[in-house]
Protein backbone atom coordinates (compact mmCIF):
# COMPACT_ATOMS: atom_id res chain seq x y z
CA UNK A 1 164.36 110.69 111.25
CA UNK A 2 163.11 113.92 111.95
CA UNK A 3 161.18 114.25 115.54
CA UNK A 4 158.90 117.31 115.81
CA UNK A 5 158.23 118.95 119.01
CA UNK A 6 156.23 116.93 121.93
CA UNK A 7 158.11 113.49 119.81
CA UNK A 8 156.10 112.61 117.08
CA UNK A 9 158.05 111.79 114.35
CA UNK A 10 157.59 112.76 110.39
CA UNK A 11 156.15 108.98 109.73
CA UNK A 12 154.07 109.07 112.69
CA UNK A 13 152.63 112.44 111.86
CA UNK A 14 151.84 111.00 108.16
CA UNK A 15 150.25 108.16 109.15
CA UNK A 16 148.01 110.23 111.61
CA UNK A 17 147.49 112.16 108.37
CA UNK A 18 146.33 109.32 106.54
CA UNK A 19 143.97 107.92 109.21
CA UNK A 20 142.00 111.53 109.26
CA UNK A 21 141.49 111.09 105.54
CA UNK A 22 140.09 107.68 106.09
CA UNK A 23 138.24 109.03 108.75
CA UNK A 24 136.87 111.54 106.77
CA UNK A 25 136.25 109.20 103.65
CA UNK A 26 134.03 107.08 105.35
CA UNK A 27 131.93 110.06 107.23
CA UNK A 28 131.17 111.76 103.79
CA UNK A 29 129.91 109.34 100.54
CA UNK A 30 131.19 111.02 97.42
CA UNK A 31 130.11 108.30 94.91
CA UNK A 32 126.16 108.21 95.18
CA UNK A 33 125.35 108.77 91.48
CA UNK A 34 127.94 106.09 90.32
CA UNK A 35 126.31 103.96 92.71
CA UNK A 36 123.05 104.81 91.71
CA UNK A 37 123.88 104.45 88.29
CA UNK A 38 125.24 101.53 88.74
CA UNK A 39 122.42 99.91 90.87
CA UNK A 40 119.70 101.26 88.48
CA UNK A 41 117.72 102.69 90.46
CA UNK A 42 116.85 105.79 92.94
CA UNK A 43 116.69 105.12 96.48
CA UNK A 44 114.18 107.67 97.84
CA UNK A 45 113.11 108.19 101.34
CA UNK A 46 109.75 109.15 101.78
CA UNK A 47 107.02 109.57 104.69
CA UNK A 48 105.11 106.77 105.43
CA UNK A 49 101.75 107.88 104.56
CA UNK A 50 101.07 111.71 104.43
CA UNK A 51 98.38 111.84 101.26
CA UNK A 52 99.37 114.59 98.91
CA UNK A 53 102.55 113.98 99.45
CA UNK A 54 104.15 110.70 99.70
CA UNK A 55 101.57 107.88 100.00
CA UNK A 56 101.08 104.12 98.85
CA UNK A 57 97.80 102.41 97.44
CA UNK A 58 96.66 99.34 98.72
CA UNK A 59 98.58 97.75 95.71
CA UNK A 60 101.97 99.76 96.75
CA UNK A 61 101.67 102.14 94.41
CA UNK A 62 102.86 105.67 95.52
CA UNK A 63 101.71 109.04 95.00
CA UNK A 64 102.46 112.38 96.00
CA UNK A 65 104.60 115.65 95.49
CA UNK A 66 107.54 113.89 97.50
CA UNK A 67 107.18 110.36 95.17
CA UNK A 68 107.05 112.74 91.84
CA UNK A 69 110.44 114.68 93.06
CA UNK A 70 112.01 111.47 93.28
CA UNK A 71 110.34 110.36 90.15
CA UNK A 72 111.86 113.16 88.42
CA UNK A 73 115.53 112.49 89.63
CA UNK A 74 115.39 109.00 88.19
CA UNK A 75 113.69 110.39 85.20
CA UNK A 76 116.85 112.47 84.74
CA UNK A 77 119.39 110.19 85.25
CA UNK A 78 117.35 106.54 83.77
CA UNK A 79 114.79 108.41 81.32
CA UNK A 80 112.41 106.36 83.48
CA UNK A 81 110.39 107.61 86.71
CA UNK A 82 109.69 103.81 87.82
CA UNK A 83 113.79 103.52 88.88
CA UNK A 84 112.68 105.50 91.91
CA UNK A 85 112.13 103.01 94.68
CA UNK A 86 110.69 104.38 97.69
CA UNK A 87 111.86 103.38 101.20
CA UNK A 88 109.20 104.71 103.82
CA UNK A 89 111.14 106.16 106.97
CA UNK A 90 109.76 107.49 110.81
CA UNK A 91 110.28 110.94 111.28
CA UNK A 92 113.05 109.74 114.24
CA UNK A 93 115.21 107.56 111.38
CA UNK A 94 114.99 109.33 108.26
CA UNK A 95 118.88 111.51 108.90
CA UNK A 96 120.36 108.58 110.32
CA UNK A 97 119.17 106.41 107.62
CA UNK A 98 120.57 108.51 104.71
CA UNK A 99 123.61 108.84 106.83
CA UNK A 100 124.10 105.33 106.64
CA UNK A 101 123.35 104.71 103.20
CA UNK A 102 120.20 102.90 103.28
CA UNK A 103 118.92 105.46 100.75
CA UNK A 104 120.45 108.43 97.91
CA UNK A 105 117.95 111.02 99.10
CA UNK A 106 115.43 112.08 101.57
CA UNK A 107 112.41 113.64 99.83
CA UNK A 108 110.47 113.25 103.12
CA UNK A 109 108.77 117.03 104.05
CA UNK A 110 111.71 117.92 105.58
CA UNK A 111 112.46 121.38 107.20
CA UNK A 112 115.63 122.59 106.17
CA UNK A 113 117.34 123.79 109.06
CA UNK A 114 120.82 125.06 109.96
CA UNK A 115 121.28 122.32 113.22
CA UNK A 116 120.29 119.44 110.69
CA UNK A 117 122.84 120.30 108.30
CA UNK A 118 125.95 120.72 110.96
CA UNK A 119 124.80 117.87 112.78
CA UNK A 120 124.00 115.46 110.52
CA UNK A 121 126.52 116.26 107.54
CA UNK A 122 123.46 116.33 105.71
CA UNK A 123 122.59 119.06 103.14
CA UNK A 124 119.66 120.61 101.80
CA UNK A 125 120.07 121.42 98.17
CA UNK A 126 116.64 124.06 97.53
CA UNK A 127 113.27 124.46 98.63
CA UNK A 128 110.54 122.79 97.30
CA UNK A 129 108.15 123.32 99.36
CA UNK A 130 107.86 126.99 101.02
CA UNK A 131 105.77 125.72 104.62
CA UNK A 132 104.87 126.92 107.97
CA UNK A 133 103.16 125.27 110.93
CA UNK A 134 99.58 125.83 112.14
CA UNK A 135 96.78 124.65 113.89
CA UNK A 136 93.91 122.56 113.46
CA UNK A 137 90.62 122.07 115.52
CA UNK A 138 87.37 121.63 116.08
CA UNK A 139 85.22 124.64 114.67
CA UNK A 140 82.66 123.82 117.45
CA UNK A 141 85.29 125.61 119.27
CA UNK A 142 84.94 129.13 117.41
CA UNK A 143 88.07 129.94 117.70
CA UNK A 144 89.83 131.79 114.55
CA UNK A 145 93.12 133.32 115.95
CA UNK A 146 95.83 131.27 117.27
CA UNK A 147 96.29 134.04 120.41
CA UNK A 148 92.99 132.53 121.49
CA UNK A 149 94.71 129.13 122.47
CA UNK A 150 95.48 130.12 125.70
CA UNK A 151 95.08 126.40 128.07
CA UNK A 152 94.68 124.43 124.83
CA UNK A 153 95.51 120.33 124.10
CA UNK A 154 97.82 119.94 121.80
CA UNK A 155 98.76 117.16 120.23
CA UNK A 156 102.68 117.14 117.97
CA UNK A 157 104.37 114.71 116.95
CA UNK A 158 107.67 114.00 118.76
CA UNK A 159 111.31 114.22 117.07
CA UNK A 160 110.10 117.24 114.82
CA UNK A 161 110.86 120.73 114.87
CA UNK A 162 107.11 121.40 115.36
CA UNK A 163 106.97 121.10 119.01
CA UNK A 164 109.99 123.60 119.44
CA UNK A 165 107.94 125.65 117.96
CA UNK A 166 104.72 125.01 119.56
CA UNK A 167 106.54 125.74 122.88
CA UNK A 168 108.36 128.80 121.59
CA UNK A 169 104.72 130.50 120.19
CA UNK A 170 103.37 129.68 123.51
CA UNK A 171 105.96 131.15 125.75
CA UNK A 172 106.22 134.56 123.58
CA UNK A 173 102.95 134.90 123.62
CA UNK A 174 102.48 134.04 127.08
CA UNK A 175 99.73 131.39 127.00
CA UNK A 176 99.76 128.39 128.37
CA UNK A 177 99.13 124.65 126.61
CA UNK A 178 99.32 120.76 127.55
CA UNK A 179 101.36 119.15 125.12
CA UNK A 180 100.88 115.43 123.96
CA UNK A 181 103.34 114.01 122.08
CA UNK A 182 103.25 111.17 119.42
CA UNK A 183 105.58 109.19 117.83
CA UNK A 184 103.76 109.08 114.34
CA UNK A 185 101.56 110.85 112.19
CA UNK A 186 98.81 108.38 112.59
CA UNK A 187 99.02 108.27 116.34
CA UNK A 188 98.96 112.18 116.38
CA UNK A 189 95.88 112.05 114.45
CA UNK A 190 94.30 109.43 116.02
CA UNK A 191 94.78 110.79 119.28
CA UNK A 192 92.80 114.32 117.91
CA UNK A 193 90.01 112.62 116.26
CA UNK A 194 89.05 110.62 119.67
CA UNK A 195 89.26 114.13 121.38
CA UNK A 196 92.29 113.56 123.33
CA UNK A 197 93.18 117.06 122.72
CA UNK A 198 91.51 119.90 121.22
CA UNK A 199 94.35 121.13 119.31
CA UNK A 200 96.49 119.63 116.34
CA UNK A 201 99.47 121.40 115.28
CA UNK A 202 101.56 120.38 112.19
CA UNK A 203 102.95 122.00 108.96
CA UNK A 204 100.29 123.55 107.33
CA UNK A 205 100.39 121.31 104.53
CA UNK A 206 100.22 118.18 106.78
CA UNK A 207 97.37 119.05 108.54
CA UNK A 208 95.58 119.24 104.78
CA UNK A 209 96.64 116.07 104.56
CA UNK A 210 95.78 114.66 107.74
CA UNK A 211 92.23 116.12 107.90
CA UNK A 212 91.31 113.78 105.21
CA UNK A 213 92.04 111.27 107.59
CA UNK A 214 89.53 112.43 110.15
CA UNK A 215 86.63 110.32 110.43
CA UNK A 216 84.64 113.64 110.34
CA UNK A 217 87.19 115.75 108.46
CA UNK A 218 84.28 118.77 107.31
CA UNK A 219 83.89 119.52 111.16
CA UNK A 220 87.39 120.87 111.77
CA UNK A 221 89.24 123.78 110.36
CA UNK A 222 92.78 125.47 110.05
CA UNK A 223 93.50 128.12 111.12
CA UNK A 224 95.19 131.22 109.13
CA UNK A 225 98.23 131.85 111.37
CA UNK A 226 101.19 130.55 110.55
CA UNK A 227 103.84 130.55 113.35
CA UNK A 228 107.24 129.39 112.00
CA UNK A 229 108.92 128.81 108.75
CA UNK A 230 109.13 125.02 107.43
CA UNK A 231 110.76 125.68 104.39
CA UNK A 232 111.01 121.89 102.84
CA UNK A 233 114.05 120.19 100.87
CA UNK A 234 115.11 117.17 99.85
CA UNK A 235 118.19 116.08 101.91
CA UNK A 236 121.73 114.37 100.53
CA UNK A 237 124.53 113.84 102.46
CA UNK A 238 127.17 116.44 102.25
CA UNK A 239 130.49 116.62 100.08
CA UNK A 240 128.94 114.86 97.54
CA UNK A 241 128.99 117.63 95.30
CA UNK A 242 127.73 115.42 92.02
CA UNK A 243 125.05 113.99 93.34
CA UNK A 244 123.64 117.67 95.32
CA UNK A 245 123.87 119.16 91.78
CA UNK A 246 121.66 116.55 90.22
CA UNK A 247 118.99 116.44 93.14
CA UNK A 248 118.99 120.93 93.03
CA UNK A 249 118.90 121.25 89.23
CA UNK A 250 116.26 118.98 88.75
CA UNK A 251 114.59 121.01 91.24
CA UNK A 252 115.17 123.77 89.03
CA UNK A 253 114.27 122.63 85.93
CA UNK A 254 110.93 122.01 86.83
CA UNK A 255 110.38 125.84 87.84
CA UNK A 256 112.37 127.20 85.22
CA UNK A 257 109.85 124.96 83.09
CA UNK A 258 107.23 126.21 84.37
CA UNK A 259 107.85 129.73 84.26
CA UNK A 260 108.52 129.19 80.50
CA UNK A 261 105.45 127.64 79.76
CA UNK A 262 107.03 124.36 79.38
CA UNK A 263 104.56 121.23 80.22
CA UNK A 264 104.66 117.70 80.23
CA UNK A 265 101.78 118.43 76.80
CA UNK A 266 104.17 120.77 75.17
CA UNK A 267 107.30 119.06 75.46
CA UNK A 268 107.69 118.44 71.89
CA UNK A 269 106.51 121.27 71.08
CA UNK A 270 109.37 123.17 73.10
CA UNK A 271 112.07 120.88 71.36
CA UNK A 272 111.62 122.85 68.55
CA UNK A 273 111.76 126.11 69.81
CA UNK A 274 113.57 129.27 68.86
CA UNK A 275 113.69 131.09 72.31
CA UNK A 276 117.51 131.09 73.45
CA UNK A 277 116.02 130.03 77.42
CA UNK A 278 113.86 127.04 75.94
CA UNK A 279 116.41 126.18 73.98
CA UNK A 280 118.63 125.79 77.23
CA UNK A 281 116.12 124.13 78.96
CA UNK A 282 115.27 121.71 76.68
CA UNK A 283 118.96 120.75 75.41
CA UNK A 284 118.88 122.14 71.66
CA UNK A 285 121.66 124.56 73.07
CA UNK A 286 124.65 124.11 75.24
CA UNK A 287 125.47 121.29 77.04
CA UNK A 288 124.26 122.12 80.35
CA UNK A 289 123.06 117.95 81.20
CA UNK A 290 126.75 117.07 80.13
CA UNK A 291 127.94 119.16 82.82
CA UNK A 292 125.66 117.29 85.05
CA UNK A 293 127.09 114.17 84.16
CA UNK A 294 123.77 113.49 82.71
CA UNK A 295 122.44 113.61 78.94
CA UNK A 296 121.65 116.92 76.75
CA UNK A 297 118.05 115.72 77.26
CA UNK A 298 118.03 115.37 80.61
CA UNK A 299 114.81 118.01 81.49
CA UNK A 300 112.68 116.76 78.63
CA UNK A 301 113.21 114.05 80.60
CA UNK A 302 111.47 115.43 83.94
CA UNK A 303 109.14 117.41 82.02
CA UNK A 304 107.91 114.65 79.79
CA UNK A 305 107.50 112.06 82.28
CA UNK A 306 106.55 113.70 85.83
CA UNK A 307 105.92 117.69 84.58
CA UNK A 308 106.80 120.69 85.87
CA UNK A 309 106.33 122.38 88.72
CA UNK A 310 102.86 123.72 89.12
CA UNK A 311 101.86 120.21 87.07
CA UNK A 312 103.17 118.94 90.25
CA UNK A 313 101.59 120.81 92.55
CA UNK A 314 98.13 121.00 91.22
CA UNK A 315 97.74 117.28 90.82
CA UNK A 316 99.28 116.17 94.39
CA UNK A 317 98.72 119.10 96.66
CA UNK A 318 96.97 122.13 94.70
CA UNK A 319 93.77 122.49 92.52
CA UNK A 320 93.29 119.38 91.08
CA UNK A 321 93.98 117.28 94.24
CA UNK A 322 91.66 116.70 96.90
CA UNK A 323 93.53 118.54 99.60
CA UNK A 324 93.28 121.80 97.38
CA UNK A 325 96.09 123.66 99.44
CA UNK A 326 96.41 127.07 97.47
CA UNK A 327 99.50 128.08 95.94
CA UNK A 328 100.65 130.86 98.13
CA UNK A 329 103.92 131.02 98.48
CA UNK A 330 104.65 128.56 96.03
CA UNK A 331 103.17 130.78 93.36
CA UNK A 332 106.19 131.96 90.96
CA UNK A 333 108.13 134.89 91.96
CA UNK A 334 106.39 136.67 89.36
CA UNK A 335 102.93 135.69 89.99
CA UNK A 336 102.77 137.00 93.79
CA UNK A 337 105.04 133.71 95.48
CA UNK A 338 108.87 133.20 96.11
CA UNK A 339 109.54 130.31 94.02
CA UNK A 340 112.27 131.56 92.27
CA UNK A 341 114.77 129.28 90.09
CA UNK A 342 118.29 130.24 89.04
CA UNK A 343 118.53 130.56 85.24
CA UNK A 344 119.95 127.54 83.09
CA UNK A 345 122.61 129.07 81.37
């Protein structure tokens, strides 16, 4: 038998061979839709309470932009949005948890970041949420520019990149601040409304969210500035190529949808269209849902059951929600945001 140099011999060096691939096998899941399809259902982890987002009645029924992303993925795959069971996660266990399976996708307001991705072998398909943090507190304090925090309380919750942030927005601007961590969103807010600090900083869109929770929510304001950018994702688990297609083009259709007019009202309407882009969208041309692994139908689907897009938005998050965040930079790319969809085609 052949003997390469330092001794190890051709079997040896195979079986070494072998035990990588093993290795590797287990680290990265390559068979979440067949085991989603095959479970029938949509294991979604979501945050466990942030209103507008991802948040359960006092009957367990959820809501939010988060819930209706996941909602849409079953939709997709089931042609039914209630196959999306939602598995509430702390901020501290949500990567570790989809690394180990427990569920097929983090929709979870999640910043996409390039340490999350190498360390966890996780992956962040697209944006869904364009984000940034900022700061809430008391208007009694007449303060309307973050540079005037100088000696501030803040209060952050801990395992996030928000208080990375805090502390590198304080240090460049050298000002000075006493942090207070929290383990969860509650306790951060909790800790704010019985004046334990003067400051709260968050994503913008969570601190929407959690002035609602305030027991005087009317008396405190946001500010304008935002220092950092939290672009949010929903997170699978890398080399899983399959299932990261299905999670990003669902994504997709929605804002292709909307940016063709296409609504959860209209659906039918579309089905019978003559314009070569609807016609993609909706299935009467190509077989773009095939190549998904998924049916020809497979946005009617989304759009018929959860919406599109801005639907989505305005109802959880946006105008017709009572956290009434404006667009901004989730406007379309060609109505003054950067929400910008790849074509289907």
């Amino acid at each position: 038998m052949r003997t390469f140099r330092g001794g190890l011999t051709i079997g040896l060096a195979v079986a070494v061979l072998v035990a990588a691939a093993a290795i590797t096998y287990e680290r990265y899941d390559t068979k979440t839709l067949k085991r989603t399809m095959r479970r029938g259902e949509v294991l979604c982890g979501v945050n466990k309470g942030l209103p507008g987002f991802s948040n359960p009645d006092d009957k367990g029924n959820w809501t939010g932009f988060d819930v209706d992303f996941c909602r849409a993925v079953a939709s997709a795959i089931f042609d039914d949005p209630s196959k999306a069971k939602f598995v509430p996660l702390d901020a501290s266990e949500r990567f570790k948890e989809l690394q180990n399976r427990k569920v097929d996708i983090l929709s979870r307001n999640s910043t996409w970041s390039m340490s999350r991705e190498v360390n966890y072998d996780l992956y962040f398909p697209a944006v869904a949420y364009y984000d940034g943090q900022g700061f809430m507190l008391p208007r009694a304090r007449k303060i309307d520019s973050a540079l005037d925090l100088n000696g501030s309380k803040v209060c952050v919750q801990a395992d996030t990149t928000t208080a990375l942030n805090l502390a590198d927005y304080f240090r460049t601007n050298n000002m000075t601040y006493t942090e207070m961590k929290f383990g969860k969103p509650d306790d951060v807010v909790k800790a704010y409304d019985s004046g334990q600090c003067d400051t709260l900083t968050s994503d913008a869109s969570q601190l929407y969210a959690l002035r609602l929770k305030l027991s005087k929510p009317n008396d405190h304001m946001i500010l304008a500035d935002i220092i950092s950018k939290e672009p949010l994702a929903p997170v699978v688990r890398q080399r899983d190529d399959d299932w990261m297609m299905i999670v990003k083009w669902t994504l997709y259709a929605m804002i292709n949808a909307e940016e063709l007019g296409v609504t959860s009202k209209n659906i039918d309407e579309a089905l019978k269209s003559k314009k070569p882009e609807v016609m993609r969208l909706v299935g009467t041309e190509g077989s773009y849902g095939e190549d998904l692994g998924l049916t020809k139908d497979w946005a009617v689907r989304i759009i018929k059951h959860v919406g599109n897009y801005g639907e989505v938005y305005d109802r959880n998050v946006g105008a017709d929600s009572k956290l009434k965040i404006p667009r901004g930079m989730n406007q379309l790319w060609n109505a003054g945001g950067v929400q910008y969809a790849p074509p289907i085609r």
